[in-house]
Protein backbone atom coordinates (compact mmCIF):
# COMPACT_ATOMS: atom_id res chain seq x y z
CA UNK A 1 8.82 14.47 -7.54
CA UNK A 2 10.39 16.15 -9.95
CA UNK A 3 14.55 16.76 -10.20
CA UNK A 4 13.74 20.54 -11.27
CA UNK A 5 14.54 23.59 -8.11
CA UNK A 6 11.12 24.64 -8.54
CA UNK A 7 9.45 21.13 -7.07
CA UNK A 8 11.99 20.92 -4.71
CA UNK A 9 10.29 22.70 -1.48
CA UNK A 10 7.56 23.35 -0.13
CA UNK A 11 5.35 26.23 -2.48
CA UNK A 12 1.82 28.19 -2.22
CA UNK A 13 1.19 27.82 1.32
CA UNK A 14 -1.16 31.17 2.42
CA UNK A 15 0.45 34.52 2.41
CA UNK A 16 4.01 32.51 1.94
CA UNK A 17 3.64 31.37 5.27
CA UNK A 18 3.59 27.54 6.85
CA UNK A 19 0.37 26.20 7.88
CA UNK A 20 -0.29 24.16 10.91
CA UNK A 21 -0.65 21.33 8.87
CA UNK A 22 2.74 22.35 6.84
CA UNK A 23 4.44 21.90 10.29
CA UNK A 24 2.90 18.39 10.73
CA UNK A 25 3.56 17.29 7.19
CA UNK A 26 0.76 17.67 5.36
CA UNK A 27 1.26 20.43 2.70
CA UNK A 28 -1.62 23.10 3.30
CA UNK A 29 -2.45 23.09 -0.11
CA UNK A 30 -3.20 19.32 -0.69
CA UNK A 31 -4.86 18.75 2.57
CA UNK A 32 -8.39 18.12 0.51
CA UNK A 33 -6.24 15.68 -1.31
CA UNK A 34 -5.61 13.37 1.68
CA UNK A 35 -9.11 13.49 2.50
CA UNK A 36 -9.71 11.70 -0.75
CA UNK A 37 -7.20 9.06 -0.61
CA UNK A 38 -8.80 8.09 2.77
CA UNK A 39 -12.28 8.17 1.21
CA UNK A 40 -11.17 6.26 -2.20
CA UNK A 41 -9.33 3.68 -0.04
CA UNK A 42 -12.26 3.12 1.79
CA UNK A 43 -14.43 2.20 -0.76
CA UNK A 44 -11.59 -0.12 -2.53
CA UNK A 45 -10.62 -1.89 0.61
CA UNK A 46 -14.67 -2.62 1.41
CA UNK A 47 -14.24 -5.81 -0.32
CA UNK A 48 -10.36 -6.50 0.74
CA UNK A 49 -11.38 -9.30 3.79
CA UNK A 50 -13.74 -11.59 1.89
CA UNK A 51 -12.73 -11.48 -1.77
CA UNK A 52 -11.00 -14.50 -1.99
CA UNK A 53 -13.81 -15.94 0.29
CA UNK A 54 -16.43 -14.38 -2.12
CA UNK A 55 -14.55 -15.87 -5.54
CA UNK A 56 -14.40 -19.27 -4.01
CA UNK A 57 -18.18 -19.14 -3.20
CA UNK A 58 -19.08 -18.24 -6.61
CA UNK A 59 -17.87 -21.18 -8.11
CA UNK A 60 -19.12 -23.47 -4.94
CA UNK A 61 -16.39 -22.98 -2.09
CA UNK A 62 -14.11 -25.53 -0.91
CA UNK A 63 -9.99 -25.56 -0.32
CA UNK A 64 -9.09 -25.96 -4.25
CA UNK A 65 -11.51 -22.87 -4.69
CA UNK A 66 -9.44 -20.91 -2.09
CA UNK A 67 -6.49 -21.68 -4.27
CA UNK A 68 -8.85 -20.40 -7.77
CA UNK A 69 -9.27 -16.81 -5.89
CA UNK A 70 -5.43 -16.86 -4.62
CA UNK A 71 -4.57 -17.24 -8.68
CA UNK A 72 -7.11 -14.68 -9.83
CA UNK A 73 -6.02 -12.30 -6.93
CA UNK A 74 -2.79 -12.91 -7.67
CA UNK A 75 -3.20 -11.81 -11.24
CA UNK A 76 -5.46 -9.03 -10.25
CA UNK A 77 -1.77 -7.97 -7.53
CA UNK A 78 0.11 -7.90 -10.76
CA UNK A 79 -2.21 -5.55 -12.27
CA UNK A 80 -1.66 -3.44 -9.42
CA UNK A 81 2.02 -3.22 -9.74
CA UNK A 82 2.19 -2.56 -13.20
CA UNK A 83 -0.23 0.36 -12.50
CA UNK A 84 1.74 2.15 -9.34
CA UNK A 85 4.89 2.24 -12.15
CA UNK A 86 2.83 3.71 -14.38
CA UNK A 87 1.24 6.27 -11.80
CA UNK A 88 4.74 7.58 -11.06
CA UNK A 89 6.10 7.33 -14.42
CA UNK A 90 3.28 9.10 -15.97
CA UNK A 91 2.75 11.97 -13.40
CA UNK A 92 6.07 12.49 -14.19
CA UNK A 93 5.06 13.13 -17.88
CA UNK A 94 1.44 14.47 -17.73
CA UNK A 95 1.11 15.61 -14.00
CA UNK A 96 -0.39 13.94 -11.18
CA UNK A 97 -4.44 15.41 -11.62
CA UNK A 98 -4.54 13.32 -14.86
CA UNK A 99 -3.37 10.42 -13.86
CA UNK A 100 -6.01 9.93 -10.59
CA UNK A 101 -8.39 11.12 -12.86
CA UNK A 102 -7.28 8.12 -15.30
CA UNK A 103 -7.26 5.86 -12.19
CA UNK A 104 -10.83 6.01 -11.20
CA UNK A 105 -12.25 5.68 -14.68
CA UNK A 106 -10.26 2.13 -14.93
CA UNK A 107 -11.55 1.66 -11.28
CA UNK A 108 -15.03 1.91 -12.10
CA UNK A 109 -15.43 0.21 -15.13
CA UNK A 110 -13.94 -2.86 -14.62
CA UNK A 111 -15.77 -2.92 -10.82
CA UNK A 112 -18.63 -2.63 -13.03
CA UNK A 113 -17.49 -5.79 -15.19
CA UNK A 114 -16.18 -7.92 -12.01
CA UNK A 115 -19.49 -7.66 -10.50
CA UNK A 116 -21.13 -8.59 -13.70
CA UNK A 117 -18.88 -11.69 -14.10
CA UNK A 118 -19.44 -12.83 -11.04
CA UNK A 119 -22.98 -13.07 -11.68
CA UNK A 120 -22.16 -14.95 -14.89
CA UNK A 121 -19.94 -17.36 -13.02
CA UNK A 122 -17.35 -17.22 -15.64
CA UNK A 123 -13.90 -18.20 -14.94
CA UNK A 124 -12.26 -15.90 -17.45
CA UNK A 125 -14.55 -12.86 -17.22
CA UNK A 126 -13.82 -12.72 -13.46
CA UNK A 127 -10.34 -13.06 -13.97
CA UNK A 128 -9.75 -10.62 -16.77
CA UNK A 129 -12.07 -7.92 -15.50
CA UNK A 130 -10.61 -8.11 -11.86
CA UNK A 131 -7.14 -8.05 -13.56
CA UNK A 132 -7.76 -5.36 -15.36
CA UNK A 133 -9.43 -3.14 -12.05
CA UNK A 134 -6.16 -3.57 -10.26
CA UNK A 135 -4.46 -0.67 -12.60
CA UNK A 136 -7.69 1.67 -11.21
CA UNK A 137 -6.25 2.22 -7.43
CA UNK A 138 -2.36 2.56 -7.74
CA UNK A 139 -3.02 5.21 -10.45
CA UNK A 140 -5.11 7.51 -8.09
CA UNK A 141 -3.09 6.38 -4.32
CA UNK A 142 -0.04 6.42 -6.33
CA UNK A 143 -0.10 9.91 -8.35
CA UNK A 144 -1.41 11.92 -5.62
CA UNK A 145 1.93 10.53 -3.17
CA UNK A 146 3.98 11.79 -6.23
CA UNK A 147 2.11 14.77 -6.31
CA UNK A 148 3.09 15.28 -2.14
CA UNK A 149 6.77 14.52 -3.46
CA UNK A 150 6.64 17.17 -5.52
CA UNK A 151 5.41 20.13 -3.16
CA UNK A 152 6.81 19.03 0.49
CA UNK A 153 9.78 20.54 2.26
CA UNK A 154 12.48 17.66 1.52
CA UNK A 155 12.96 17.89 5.97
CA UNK A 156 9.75 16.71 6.39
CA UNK A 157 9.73 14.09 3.69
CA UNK A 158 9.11 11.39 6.10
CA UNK A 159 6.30 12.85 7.70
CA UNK A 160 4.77 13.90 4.36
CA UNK A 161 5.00 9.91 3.43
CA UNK A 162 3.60 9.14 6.93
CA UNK A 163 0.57 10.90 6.41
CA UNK A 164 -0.30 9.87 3.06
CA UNK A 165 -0.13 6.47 4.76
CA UNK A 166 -2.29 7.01 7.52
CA UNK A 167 -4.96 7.70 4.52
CA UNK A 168 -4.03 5.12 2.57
CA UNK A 169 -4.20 2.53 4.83
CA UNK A 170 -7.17 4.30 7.22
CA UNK A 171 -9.03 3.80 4.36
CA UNK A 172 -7.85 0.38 2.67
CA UNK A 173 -8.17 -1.88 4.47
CA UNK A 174 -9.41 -0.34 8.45
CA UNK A 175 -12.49 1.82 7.19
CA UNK A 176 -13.19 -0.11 4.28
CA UNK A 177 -13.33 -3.38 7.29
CA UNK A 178 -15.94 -1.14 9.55
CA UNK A 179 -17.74 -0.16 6.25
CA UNK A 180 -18.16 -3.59 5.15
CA UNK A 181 -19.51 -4.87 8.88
CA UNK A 182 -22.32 -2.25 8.11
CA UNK A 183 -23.05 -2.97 4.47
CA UNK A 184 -22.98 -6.54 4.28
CA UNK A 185 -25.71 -7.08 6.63
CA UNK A 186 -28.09 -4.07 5.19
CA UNK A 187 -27.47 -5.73 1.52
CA UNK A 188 -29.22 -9.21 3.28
CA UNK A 189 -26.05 -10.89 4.66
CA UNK A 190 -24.42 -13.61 3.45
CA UNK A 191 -23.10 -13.95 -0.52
CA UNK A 192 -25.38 -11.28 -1.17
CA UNK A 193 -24.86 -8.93 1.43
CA UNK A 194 -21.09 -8.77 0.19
CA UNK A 195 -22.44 -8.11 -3.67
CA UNK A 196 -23.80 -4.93 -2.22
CA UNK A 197 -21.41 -3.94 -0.07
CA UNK A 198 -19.18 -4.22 -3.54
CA UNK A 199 -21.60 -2.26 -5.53
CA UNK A 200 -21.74 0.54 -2.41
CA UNK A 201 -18.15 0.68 -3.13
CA UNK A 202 -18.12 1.95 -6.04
CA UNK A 203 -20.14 5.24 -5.04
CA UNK A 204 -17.69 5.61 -1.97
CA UNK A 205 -14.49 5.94 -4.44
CA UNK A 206 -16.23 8.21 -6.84
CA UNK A 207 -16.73 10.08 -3.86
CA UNK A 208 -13.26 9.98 -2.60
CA UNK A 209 -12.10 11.43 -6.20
CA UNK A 210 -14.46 14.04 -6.03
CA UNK A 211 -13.00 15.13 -3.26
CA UNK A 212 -9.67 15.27 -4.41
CA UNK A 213 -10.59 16.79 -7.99
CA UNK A 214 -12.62 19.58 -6.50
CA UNK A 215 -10.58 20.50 -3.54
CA UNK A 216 -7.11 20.61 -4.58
CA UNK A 217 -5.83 22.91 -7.07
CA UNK A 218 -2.00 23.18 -6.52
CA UNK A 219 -0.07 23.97 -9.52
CA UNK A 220 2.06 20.74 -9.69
CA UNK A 221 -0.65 18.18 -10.38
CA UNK A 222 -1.27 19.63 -13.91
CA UNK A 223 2.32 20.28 -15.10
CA UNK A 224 5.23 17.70 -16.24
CA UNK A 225 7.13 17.29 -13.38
CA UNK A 226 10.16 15.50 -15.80
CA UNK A 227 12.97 17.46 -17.29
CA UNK A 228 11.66 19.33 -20.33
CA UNK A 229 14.26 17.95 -22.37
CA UNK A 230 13.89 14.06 -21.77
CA UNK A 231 11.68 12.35 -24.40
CA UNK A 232 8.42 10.59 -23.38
CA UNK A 233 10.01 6.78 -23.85
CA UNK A 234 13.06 8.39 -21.49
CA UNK A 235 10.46 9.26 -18.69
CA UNK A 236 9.10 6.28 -19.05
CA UNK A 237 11.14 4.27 -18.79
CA UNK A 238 13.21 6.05 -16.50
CA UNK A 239 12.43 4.13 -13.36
CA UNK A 240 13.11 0.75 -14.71
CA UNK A 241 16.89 1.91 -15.95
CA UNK A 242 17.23 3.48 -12.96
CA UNK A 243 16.83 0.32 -10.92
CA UNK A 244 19.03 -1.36 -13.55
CA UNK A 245 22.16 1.13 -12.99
CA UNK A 246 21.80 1.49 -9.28
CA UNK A 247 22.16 -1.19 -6.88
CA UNK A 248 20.35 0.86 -3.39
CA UNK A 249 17.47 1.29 -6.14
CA UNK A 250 17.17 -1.86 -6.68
CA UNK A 251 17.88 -2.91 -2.98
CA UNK A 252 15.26 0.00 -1.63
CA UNK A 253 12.34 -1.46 -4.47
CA UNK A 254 12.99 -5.03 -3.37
CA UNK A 255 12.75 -3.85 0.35
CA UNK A 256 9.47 -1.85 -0.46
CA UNK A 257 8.29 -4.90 -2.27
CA UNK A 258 8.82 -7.07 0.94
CA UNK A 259 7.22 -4.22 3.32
CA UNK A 260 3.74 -5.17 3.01
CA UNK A 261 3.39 -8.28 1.05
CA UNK A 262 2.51 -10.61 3.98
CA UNK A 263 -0.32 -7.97 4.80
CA UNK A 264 -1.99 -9.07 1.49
CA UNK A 265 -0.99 -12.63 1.83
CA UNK A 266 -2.93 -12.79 5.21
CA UNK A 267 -6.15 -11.40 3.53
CA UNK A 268 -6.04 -14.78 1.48
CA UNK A 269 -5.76 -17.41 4.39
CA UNK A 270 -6.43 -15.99 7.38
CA UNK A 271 -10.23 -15.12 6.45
CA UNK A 272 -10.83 -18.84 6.17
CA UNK A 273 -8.58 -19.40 9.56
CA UNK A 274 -10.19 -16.67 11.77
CA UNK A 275 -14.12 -17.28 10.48
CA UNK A 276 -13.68 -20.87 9.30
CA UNK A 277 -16.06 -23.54 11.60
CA UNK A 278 -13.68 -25.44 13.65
CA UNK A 279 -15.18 -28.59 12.27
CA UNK A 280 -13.29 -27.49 9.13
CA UNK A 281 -10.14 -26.62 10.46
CA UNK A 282 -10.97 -23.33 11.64
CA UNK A 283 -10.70 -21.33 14.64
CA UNK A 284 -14.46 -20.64 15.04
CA UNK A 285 -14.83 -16.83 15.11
CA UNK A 286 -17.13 -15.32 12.67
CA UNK A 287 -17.07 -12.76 9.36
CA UNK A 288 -17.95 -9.62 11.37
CA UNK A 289 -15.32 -10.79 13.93
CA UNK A 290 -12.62 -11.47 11.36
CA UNK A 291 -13.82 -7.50 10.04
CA UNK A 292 -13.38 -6.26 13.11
CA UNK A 293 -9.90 -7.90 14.10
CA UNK A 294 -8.40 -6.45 10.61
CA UNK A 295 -10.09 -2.76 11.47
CA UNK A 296 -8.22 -2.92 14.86
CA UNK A 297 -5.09 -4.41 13.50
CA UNK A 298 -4.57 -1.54 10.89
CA UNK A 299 -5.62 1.39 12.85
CA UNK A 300 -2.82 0.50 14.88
CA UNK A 301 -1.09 1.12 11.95
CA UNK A 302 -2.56 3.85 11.30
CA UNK A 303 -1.88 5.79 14.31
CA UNK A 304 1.60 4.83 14.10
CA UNK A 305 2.59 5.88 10.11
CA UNK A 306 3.04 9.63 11.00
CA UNK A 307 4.66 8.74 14.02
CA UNK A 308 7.64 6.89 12.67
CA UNK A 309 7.41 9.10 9.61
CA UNK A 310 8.29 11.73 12.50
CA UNK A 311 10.66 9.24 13.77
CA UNK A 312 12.45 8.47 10.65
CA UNK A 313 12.90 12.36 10.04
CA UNK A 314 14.65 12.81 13.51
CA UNK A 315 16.49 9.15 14.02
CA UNK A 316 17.08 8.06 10.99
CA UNK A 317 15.07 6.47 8.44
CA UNK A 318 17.05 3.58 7.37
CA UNK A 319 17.55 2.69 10.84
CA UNK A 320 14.05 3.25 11.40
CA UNK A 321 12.93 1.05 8.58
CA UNK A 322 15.55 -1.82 9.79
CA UNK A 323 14.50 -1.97 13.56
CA UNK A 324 10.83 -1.37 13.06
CA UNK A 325 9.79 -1.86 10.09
CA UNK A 326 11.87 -5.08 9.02
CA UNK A 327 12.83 -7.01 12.96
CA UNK A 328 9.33 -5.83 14.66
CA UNK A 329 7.06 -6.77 11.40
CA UNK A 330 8.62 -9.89 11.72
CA UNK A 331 7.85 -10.39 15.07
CA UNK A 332 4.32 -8.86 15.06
CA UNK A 333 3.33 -11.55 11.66
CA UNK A 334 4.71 -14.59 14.00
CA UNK A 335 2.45 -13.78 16.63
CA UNK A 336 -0.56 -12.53 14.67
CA UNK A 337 -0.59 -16.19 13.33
CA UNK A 338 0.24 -18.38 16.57
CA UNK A 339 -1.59 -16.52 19.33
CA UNK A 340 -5.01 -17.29 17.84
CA UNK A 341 -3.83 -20.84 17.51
CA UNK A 342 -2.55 -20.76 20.96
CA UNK A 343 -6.18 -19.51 22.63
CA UNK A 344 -8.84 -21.42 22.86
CA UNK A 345 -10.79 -21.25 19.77
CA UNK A 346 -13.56 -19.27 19.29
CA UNK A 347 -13.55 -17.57 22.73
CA UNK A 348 -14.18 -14.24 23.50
CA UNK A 349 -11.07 -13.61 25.14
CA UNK A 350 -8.60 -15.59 22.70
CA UNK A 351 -10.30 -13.84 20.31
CA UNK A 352 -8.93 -10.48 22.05
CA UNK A 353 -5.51 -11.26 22.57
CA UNK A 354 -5.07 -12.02 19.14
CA UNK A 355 -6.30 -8.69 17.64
CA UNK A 356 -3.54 -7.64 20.30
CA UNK A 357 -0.95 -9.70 18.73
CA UNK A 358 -2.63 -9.03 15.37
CA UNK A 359 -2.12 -4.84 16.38
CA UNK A 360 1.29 -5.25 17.03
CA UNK A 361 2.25 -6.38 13.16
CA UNK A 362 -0.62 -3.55 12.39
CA UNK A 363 1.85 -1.21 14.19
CA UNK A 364 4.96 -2.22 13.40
CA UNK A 365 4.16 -2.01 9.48
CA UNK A 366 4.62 1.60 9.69
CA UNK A 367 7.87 1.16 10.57
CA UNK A 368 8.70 1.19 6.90
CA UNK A 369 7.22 4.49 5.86
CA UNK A 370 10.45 6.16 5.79
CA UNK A 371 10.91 4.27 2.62
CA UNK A 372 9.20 6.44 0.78
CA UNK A 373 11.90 9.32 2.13
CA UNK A 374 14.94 6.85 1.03
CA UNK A 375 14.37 6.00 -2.61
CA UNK A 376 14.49 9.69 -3.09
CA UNK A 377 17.13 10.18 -1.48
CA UNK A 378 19.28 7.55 -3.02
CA UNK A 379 19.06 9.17 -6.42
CA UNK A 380 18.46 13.37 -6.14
CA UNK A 381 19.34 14.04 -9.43
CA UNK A 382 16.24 11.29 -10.80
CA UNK A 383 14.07 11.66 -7.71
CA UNK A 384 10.89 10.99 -10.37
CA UNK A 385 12.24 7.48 -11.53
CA UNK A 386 12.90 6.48 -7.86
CA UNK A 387 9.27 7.77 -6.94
CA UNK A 388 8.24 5.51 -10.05
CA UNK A 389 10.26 2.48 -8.50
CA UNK A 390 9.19 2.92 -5.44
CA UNK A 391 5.17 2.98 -6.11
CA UNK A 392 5.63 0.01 -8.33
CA UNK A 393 6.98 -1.44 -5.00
CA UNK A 394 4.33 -0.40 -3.12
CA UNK A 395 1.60 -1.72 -5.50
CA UNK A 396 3.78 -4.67 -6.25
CA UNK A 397 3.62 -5.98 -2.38
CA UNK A 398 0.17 -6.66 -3.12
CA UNK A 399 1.37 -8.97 -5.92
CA UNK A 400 4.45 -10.82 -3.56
CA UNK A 401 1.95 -11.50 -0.82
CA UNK A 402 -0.60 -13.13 -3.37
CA UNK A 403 1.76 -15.12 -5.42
CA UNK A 404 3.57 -16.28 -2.37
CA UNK A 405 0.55 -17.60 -1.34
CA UNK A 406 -0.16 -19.08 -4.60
CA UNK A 407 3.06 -20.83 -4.75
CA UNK A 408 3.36 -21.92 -1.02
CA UNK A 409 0.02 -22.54 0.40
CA UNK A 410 -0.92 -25.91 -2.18
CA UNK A 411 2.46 -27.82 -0.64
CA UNK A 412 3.66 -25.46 2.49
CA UNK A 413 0.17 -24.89 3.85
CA UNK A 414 -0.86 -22.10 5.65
CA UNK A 415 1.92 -22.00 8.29
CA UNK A 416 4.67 -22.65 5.01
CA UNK A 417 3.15 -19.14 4.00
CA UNK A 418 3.98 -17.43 7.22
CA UNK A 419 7.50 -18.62 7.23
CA UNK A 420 8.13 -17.77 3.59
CA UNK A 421 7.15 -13.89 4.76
CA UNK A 422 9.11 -14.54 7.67
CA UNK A 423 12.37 -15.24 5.18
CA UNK A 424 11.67 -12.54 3.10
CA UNK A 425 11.86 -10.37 5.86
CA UNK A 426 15.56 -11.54 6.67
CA UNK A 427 16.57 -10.78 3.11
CA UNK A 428 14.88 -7.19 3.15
CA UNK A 429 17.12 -6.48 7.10
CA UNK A 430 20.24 -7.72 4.98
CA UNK A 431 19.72 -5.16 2.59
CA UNK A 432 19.44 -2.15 4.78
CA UNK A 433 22.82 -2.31 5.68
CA UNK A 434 23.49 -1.49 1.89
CA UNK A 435 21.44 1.82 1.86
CA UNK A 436 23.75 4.96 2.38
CA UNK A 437 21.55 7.85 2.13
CA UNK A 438 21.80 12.01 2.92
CA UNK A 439 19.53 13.01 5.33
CA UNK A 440 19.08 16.77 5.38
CA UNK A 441 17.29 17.31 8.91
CA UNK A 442 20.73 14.96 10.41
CA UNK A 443 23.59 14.99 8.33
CA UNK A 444 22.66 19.02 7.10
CA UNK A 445 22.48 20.72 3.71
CA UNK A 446 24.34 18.00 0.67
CA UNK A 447 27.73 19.84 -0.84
CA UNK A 448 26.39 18.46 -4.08
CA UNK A 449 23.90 16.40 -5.62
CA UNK A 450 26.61 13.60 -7.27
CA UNK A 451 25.20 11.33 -4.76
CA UNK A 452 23.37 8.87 -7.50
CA UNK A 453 26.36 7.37 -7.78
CA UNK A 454 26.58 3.53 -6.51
CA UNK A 455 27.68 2.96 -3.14
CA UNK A 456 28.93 -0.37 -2.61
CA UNK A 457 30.16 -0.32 1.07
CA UNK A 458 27.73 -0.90 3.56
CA UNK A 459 26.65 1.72 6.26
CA UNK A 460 25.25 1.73 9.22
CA UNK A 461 22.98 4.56 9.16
């Protein structure tokens, strides 16, 4: 991630030579390290299907209690982006190992206190612990993908990004789905079944860190990766200037932003759509149904982020990005939410066809991992403060797709909240056109790294 020669390639693979896994994408020497984001992301996306479900039950259930979790998860999403600007900020000051490490002691703590609250039934506890657990995750995900930034071959960027996403989401919110089917019935079902599959959770990330702690020791993860002779507050603060100063910064954060905010918007409503009793408006599938739909749905994304990582690399990732990540996404929400509506509900095969049209936005979400190549890109010369901007992006989705729901659903409904996505989608295709971005593997070696400054004519790259 760092703008210094030395982070600038790939480094330490065996004997000097590339690795199998170099050649995919995956640097050799953090391969243990993708092994524990998948593992960490499992255990935080155990609970990601019925947390607004569980909240609401707490205090009683009921619509207006759907609209309680939507605020505390929405508070809890702005947590989250707040933490992935720290995680690249900071692993640009004190090196990526600390900062994970940092990231699962916040994670288990206030996990720890959220369960606790819940018990209590307190309002405030609930929403201040949960709050305050959403810095845990974006500081572990988030440093280790600045920590690939830092060691892959700049060619295989895309790729790199691809994979880290395959983990990522394998793990939050597919495995964590399948993991959750299992644990909530051996816990006793029901309200209590999910309590232990949220406790179980906990074990599963400390695992996932373990993993990464013990099995990677590449040289980058414990060093500043900022310029030695920009002060702590400059590093800092870096990203957010950045972003202030460059307009395809800005453009490429609000894009990232967009990317996968209706993912975490549909974890609020759709849980209540899918399993809700069609006496109440539902569609009459059940929990373990609704688990298994989202599993299916993301592993199509799953076995798709390396691919258009790959694709990006060789095509082009903005027009990557634009066709597949922006137009199909689009597409793929629209029918994710009117197919199941369109089926008879509660049959077995309706209930198939829409984890097909579910799958398809599952798939075409990885359409934007080429992002993570771009923001980069834009600005060589401050390649840490665009990694900064573009993991606050990445955690901040979480926070769009919540609040959107927050503001939308209580006048808009559920189908207002689709449509808002849907809009945000068109703004984030507008904005590709402004992105104007050297590619090494297509447009060859840059003449010179000057290319931070603004670009205001559009391209179509």
């Amino acid at each position: 991630m760092s703008s210094t020669t030395e982070a600038s390639g790939q480094v330490d693979a065996p004997d000097g030579r590339e690795t199998f896994l170099d050649r995919l994408g995956i640097p050799h020497v953090l391969r243990w390290g993708f092994l524990g984001v998948l593992v960490f992301m499992t255990g935080n996306g155990i609970e990601s299907n019925f947390v607004s479900t569980h909240i609401a039950t707490t205090f009683g259930g009921g619509d207006d209690k759907i609209d309680l979790a939507a605020k505390i998860i929405a508070a809890y999403s702005a947590a989250v982006l707040v933490g992935s600007y720290l995680a690249g900020a900071l692993s640009d000051l004190i090196g990526p190992r600390r900062v994970m490490a940092l990231g699962l002691a916040v994670w288990v703590v206030f996990q720890l206190a959220f369960l606790g609250s819940l018990q209590l039934e307190s309002i405030p506890l609930i929403a201040i612990s949960y709050f305050l657990r959403g810095f845990g995750f974006p500081l572990f995900a988030f440093a280790f993908l600045v920590w690939i930034n830092a060691v892959i071959d700049k060619e295989r960027n895309g790729a790199g990004v691809g994979w880290f996403y395959v983990m990522f989401t394998g793990g939050f919110p597919t495995l964590g789905s399948i993991v959750a089917v299992a644990l909530i019935p051996a816990f006793g079902s029901g309200f209590v079944g999910e309590t232990g599959a949220m406790l179980a959770s906990t074990a599963i990330v400390v695992i996932g860190f373990l993993i990464a702690w013990f099995g990677v020791r590449e040289k980058h993860g414990s060093m500043r990766l900022a310029p030695e002779g920009e002060s702590s507050s400059g590093v800092i603060l870096s990203g957010l200037r950045l972003t202030f100063t460059n307009k395809r910064i800005a453009m490429g954060f609000l894009t990232r932003l967009i990317n996968t905010a209706p993912e975490f918007g549909m974890f609020i409503i759709l849980p209540n759509v899918i399993a809700g009793s069609i006496d109440d408006g539902g569609l009459g599938w059940s929990q373990s149904q609704w688990l298994v739909m989202t599993a299916i749905v993301y592993a199509g994304n799953i076995l798709f982020n390396a691919a258009f990582g790959t694709l990006g690399d060789k095509w082009g990732w903005t027009k990557t990005v634009r066709w597949f990540g922006i137009l199909g996404s689009a597409i793929g929400l629209l029918a994710w939410w009117y197919v199941p509506h369109l089926v008879p509900a509660g049959s077995d095969w309706g209930f198939v066809v829409s984890v097909i049209a579910g799958t398809v936005f599952g798939i075409m979400l990885a359409g934007f991992v080429p992002l993570g190549a771009i923001m980069p890109a834009i600005a060589p010369r401050h390649t840490g403060a665009a990694m900064a901007m573009y993991t606050t992006a990445a955690g901040g989705a979480t926070f769009l797709g919540s609040a959107v729901v927050a503001i939308v659903r209580p006048f808009g409904g559920n189908v207002g909240v689709v449509w808002a996505f849907i809009l945000l989608y068109a703004c984030a295709f507008t904005m590709t056109f402004f992105f104007n971005v050297h590619q090494p593997r297509l447009h060859g070696p840059a003449v010179d790294d000057d290319t931070d400054a603004e670009a205001d004519a559009p391209t179509v790259a």
